[in-house]
PDB file of N, CA and C in Angstrom:
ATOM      1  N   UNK A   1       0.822  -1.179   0.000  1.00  0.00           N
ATOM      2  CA  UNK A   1       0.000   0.000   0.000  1.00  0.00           C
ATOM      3  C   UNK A   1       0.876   1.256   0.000  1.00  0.00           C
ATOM      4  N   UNK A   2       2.055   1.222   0.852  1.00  0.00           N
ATOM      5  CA  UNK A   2       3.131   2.381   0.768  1.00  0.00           C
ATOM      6  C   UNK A   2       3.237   3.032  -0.733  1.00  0.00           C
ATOM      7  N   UNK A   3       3.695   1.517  -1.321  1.00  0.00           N
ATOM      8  CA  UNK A   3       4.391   2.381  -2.777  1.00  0.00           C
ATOM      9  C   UNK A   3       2.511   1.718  -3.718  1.00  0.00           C
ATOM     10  N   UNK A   4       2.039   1.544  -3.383  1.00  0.00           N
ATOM     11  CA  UNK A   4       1.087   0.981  -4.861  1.00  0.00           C
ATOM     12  C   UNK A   4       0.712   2.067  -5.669  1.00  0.00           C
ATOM     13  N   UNK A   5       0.767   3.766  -5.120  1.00  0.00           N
ATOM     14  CA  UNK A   5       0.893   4.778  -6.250  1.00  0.00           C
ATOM     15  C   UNK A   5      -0.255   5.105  -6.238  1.00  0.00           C
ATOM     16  N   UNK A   6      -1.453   4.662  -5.260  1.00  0.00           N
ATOM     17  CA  UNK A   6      -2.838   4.948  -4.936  1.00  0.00           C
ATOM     18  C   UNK A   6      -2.761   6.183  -4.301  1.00  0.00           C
ATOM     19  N   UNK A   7      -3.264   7.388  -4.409  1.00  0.00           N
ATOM     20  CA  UNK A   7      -3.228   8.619  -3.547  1.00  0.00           C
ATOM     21  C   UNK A   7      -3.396   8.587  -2.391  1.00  0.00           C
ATOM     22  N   UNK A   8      -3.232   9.340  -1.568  1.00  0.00           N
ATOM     23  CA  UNK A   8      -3.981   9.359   0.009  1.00  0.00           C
ATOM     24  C   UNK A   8      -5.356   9.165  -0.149  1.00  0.00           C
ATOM     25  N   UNK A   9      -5.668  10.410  -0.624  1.00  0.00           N
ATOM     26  CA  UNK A   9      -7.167  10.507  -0.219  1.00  0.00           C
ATOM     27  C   UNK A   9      -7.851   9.476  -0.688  1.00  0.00           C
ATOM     28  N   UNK A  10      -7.466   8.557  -1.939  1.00  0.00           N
ATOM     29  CA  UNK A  10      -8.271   7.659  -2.540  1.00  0.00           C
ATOM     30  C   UNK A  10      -8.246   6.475  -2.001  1.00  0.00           C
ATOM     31  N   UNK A  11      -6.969   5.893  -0.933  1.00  0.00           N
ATOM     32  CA  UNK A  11      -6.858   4.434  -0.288  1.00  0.00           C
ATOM     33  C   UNK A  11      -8.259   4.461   0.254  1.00  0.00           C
ATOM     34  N   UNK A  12      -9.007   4.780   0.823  1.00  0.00           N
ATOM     35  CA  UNK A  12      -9.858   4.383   1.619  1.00  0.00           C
ATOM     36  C   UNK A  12     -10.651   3.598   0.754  1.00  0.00           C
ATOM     37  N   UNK A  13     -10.942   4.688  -0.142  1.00  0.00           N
ATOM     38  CA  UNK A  13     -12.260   4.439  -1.195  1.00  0.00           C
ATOM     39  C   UNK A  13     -12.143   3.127  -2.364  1.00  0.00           C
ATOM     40  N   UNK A  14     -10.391   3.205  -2.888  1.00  0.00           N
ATOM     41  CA  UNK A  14      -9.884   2.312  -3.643  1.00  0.00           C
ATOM     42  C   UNK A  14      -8.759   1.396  -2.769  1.00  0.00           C
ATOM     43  N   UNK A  15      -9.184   0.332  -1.648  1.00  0.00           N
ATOM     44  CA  UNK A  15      -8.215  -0.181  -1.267  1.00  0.00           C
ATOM     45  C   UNK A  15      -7.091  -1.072  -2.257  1.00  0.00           C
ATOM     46  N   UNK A  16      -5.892  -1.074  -1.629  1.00  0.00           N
ATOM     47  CA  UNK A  16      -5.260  -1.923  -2.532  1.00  0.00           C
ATOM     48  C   UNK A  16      -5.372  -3.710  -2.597  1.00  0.00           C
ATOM     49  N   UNK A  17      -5.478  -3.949  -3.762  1.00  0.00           N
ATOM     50  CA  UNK A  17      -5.693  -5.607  -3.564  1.00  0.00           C
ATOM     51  C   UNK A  17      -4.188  -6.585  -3.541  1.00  0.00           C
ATOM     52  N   UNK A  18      -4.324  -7.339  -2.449  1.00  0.00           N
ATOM     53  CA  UNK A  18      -2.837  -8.251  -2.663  1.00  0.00           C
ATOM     54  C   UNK A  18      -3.116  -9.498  -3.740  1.00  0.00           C
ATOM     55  N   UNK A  19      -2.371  -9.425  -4.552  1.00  0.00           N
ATOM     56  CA  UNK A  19      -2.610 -10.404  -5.124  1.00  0.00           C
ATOM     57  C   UNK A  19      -1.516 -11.448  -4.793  1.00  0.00           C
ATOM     58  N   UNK A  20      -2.243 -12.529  -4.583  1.00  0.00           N
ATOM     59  CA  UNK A  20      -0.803 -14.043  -4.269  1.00  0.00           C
ATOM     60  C   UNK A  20      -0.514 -14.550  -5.277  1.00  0.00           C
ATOM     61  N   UNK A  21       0.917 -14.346  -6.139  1.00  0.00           N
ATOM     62  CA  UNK A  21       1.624 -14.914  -7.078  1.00  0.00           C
ATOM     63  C   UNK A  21       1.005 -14.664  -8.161  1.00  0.00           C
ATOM     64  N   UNK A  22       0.996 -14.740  -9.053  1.00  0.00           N
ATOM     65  CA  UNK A  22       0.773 -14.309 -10.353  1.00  0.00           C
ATOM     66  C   UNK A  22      -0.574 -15.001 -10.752  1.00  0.00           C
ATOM     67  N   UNK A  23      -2.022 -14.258 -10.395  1.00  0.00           N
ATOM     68  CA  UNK A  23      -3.483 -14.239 -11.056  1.00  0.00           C
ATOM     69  C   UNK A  23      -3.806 -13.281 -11.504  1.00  0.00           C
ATOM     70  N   UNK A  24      -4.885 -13.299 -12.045  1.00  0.00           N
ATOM     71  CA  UNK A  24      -5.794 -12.285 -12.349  1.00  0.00           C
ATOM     72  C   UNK A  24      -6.808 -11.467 -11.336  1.00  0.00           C
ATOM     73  N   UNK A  25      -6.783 -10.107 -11.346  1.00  0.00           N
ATOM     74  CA  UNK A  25      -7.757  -9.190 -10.674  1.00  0.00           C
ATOM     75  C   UNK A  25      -9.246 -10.391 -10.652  1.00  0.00           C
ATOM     76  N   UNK A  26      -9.770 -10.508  -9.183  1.00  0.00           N
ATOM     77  CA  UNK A  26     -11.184 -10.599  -9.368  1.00  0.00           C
ATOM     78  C   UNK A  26     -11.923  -9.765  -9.944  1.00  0.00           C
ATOM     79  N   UNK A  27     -13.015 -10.062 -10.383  1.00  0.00           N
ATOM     80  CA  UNK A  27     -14.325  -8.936 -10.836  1.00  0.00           C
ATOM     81  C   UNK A  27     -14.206  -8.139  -9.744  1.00  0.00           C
ATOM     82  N   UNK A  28     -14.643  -8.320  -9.062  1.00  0.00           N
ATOM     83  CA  UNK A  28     -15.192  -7.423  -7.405  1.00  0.00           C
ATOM     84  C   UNK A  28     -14.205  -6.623  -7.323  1.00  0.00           C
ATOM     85  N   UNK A  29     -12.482  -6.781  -7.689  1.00  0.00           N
ATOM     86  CA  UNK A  29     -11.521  -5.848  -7.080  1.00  0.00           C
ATOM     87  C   UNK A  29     -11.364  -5.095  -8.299  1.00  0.00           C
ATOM     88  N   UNK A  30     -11.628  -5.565  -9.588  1.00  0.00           N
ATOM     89  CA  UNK A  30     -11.935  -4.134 -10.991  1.00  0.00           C
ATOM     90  C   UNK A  30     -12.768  -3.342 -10.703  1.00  0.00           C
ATOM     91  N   UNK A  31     -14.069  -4.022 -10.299  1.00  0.00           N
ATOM     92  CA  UNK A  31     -15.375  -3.060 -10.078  1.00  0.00           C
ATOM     93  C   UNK A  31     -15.397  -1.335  -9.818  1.00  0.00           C
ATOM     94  N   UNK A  32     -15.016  -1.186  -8.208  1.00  0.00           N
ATOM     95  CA  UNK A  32     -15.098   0.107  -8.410  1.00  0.00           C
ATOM     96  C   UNK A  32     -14.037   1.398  -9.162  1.00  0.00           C
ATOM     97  N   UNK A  33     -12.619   0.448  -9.934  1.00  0.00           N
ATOM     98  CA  UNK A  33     -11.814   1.288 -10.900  1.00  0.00           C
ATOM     99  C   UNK A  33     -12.719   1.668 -12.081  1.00  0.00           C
ATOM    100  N   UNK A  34     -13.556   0.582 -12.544  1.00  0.00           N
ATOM    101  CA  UNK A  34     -14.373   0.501 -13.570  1.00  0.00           C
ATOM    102  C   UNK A  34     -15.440   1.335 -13.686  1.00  0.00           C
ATOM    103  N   UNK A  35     -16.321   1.630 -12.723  1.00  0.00           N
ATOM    104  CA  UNK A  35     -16.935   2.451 -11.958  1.00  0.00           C
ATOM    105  C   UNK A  35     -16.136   3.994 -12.306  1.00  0.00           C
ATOM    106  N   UNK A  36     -15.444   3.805 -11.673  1.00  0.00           N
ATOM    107  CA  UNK A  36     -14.766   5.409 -11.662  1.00  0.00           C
ATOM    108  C   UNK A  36     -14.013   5.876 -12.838  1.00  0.00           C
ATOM    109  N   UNK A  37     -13.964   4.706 -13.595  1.00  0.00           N
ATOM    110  CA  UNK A  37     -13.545   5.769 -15.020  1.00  0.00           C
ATOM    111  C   UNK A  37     -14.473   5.849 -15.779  1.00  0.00           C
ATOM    112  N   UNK A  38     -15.709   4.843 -15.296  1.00  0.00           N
ATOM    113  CA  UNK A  38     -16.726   5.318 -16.088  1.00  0.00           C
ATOM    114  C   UNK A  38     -17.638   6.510 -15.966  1.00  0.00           C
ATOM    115  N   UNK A  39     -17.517   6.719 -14.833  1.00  0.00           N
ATOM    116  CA  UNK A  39     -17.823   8.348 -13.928  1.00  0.00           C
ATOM    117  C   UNK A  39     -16.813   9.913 -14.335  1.00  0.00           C
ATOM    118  N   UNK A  40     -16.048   9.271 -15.091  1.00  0.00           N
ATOM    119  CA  UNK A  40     -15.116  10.247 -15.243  1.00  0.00           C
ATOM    120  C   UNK A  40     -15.346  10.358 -16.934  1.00  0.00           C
ATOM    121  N   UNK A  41     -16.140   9.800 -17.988  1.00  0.00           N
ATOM    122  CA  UNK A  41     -15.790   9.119 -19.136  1.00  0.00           C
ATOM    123  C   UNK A  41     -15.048   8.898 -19.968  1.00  0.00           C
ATOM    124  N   UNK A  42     -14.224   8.410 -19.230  1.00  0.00           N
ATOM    125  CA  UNK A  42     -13.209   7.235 -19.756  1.00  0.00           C
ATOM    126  C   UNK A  42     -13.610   6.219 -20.469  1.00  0.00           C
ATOM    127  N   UNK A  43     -14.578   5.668 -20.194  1.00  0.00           N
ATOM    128  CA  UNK A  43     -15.795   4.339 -20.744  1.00  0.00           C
ATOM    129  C   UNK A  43     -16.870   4.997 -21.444  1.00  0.00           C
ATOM    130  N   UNK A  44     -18.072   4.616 -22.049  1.00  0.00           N
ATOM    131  CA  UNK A  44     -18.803   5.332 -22.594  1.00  0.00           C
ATOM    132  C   UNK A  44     -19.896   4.465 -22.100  1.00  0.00           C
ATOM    133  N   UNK A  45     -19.461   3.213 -21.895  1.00  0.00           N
ATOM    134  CA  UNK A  45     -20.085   2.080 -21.499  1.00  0.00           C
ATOM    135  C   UNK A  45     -19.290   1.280 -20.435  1.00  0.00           C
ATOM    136  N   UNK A  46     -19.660   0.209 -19.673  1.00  0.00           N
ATOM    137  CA  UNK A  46     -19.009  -0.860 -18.900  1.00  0.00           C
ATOM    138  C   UNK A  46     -18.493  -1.713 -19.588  1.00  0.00           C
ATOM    139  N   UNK A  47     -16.941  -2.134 -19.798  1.00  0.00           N
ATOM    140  CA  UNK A  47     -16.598  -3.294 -20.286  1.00  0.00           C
ATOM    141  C   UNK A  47     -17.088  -4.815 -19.571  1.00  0.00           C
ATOM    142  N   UNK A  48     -17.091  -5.403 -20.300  1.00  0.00           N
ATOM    143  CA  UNK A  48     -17.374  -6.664 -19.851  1.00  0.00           C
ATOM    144  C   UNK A  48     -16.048  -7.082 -19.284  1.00  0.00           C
ATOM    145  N   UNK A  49     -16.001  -7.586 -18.195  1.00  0.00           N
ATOM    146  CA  UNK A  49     -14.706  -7.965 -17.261  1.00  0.00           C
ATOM    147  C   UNK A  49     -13.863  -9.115 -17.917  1.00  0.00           C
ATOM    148  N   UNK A  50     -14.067  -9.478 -18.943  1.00  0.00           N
ATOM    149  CA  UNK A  50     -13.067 -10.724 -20.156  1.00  0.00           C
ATOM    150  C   UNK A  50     -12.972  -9.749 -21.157  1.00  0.00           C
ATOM    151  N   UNK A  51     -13.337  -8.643 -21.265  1.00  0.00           N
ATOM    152  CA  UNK A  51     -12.775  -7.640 -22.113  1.00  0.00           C
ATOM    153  C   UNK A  51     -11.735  -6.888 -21.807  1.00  0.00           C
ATOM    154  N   UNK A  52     -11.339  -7.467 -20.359  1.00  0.00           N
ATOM    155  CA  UNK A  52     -10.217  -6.172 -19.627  1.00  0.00           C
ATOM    156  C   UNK A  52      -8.935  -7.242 -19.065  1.00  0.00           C
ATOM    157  N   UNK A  53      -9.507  -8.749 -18.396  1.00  0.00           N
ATOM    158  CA  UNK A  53      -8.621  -9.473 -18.078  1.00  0.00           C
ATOM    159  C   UNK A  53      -8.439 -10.865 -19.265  1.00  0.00           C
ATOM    160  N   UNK A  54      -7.302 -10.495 -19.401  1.00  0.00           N
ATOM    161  CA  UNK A  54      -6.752 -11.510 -20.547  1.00  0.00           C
ATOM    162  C   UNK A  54      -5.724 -12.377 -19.595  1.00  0.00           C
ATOM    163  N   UNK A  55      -5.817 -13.488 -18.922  1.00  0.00           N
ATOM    164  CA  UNK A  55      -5.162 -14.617 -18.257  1.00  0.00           C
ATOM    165  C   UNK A  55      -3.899 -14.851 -19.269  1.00  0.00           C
ATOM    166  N   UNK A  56      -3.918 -14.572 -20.389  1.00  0.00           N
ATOM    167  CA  UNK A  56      -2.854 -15.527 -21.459  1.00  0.00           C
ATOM    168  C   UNK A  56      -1.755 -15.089 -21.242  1.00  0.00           C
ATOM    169  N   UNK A  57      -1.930 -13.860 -20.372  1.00  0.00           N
ATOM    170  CA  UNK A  57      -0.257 -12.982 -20.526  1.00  0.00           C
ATOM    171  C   UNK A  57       0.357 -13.803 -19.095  1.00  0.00           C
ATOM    172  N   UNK A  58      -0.287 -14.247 -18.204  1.00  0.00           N
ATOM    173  CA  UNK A  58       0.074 -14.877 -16.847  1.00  0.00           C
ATOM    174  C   UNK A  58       1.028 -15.997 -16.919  1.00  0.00           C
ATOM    175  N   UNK A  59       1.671 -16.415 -16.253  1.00  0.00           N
ATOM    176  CA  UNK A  59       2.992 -17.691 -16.095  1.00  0.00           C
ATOM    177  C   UNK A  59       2.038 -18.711 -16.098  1.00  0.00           C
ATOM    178  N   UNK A  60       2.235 -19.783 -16.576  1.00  0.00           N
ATOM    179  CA  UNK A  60       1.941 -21.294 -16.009  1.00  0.00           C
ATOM    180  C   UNK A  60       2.060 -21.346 -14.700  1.00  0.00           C
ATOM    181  N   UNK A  61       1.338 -22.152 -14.161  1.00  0.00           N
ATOM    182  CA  UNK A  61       1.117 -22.019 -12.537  1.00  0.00           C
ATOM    183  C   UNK A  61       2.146 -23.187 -12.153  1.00  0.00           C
ATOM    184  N   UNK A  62       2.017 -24.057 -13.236  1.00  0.00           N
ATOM    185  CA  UNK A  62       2.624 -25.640 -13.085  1.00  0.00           C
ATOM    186  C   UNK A  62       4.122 -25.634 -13.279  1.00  0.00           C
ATOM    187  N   UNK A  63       4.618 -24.318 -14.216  1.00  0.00           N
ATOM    188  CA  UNK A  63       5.720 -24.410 -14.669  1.00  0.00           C
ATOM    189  C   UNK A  63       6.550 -23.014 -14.423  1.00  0.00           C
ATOM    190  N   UNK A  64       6.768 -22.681 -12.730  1.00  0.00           N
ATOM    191  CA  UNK A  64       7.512 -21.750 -12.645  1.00  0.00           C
ATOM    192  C   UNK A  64       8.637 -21.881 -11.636  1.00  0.00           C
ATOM    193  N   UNK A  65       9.339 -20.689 -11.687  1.00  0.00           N
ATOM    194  CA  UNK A  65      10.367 -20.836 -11.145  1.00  0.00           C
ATOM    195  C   UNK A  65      10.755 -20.518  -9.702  1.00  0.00           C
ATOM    196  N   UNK A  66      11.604 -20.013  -9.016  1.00  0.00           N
ATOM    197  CA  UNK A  66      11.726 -19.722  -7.278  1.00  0.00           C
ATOM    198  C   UNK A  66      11.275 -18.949  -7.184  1.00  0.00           C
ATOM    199  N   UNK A  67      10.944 -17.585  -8.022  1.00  0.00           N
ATOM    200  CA  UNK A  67      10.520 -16.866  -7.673  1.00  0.00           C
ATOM    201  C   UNK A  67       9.369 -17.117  -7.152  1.00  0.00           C
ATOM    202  N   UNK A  68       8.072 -17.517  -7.701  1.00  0.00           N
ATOM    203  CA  UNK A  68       6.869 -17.760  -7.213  1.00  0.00           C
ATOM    204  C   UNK A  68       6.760 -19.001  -6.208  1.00  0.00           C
ATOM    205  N   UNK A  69       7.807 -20.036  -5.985  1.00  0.00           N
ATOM    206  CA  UNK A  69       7.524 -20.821  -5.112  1.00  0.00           C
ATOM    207  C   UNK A  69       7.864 -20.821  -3.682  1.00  0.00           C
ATOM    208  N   UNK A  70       9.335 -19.640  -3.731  1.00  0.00           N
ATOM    209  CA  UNK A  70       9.575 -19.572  -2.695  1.00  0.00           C
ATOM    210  C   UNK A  70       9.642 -17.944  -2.111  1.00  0.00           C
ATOM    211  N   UNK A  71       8.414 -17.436  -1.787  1.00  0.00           N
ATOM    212  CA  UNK A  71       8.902 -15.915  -1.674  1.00  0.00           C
ATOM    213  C   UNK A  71       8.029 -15.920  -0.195  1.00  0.00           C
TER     214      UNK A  71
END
């Protein structure tokens, strides 16, 4: 949360999410970014949440290295 680059005033509202080892954002933890750029219009519409998370760019879960196994 120190460094995640989230403003002051906005941690409350936008907490930061931990993610464990290399997944994808839940729906629920896009939601209110999604929300707020759509409030801002950034969006014109709501993306559909497989329109924003693409898994393909992620490591094999089965096939990685120390980094993710031992941290």
């Amino acid at each position: 949360m120190e460094h995640g680059a989230i403003p002051d005033g906005a941690r409350k509202r936008f907490p930061m999410p931990i993610f464990e080892g290399a997944k994808a954002p839940a729906k629920e933890e896009i939601e209110p970014v999604v929300k707020w750029l759509k409030e801002k219009s950034f969006f014109s519409q709501i993306p559909a949440y497989d329109d924003l998370v693409n898994t393909r760019f992620l490591p094999d879960p089965n096939n990685v290295g120390l980094a993710f196994c031992c941290r």
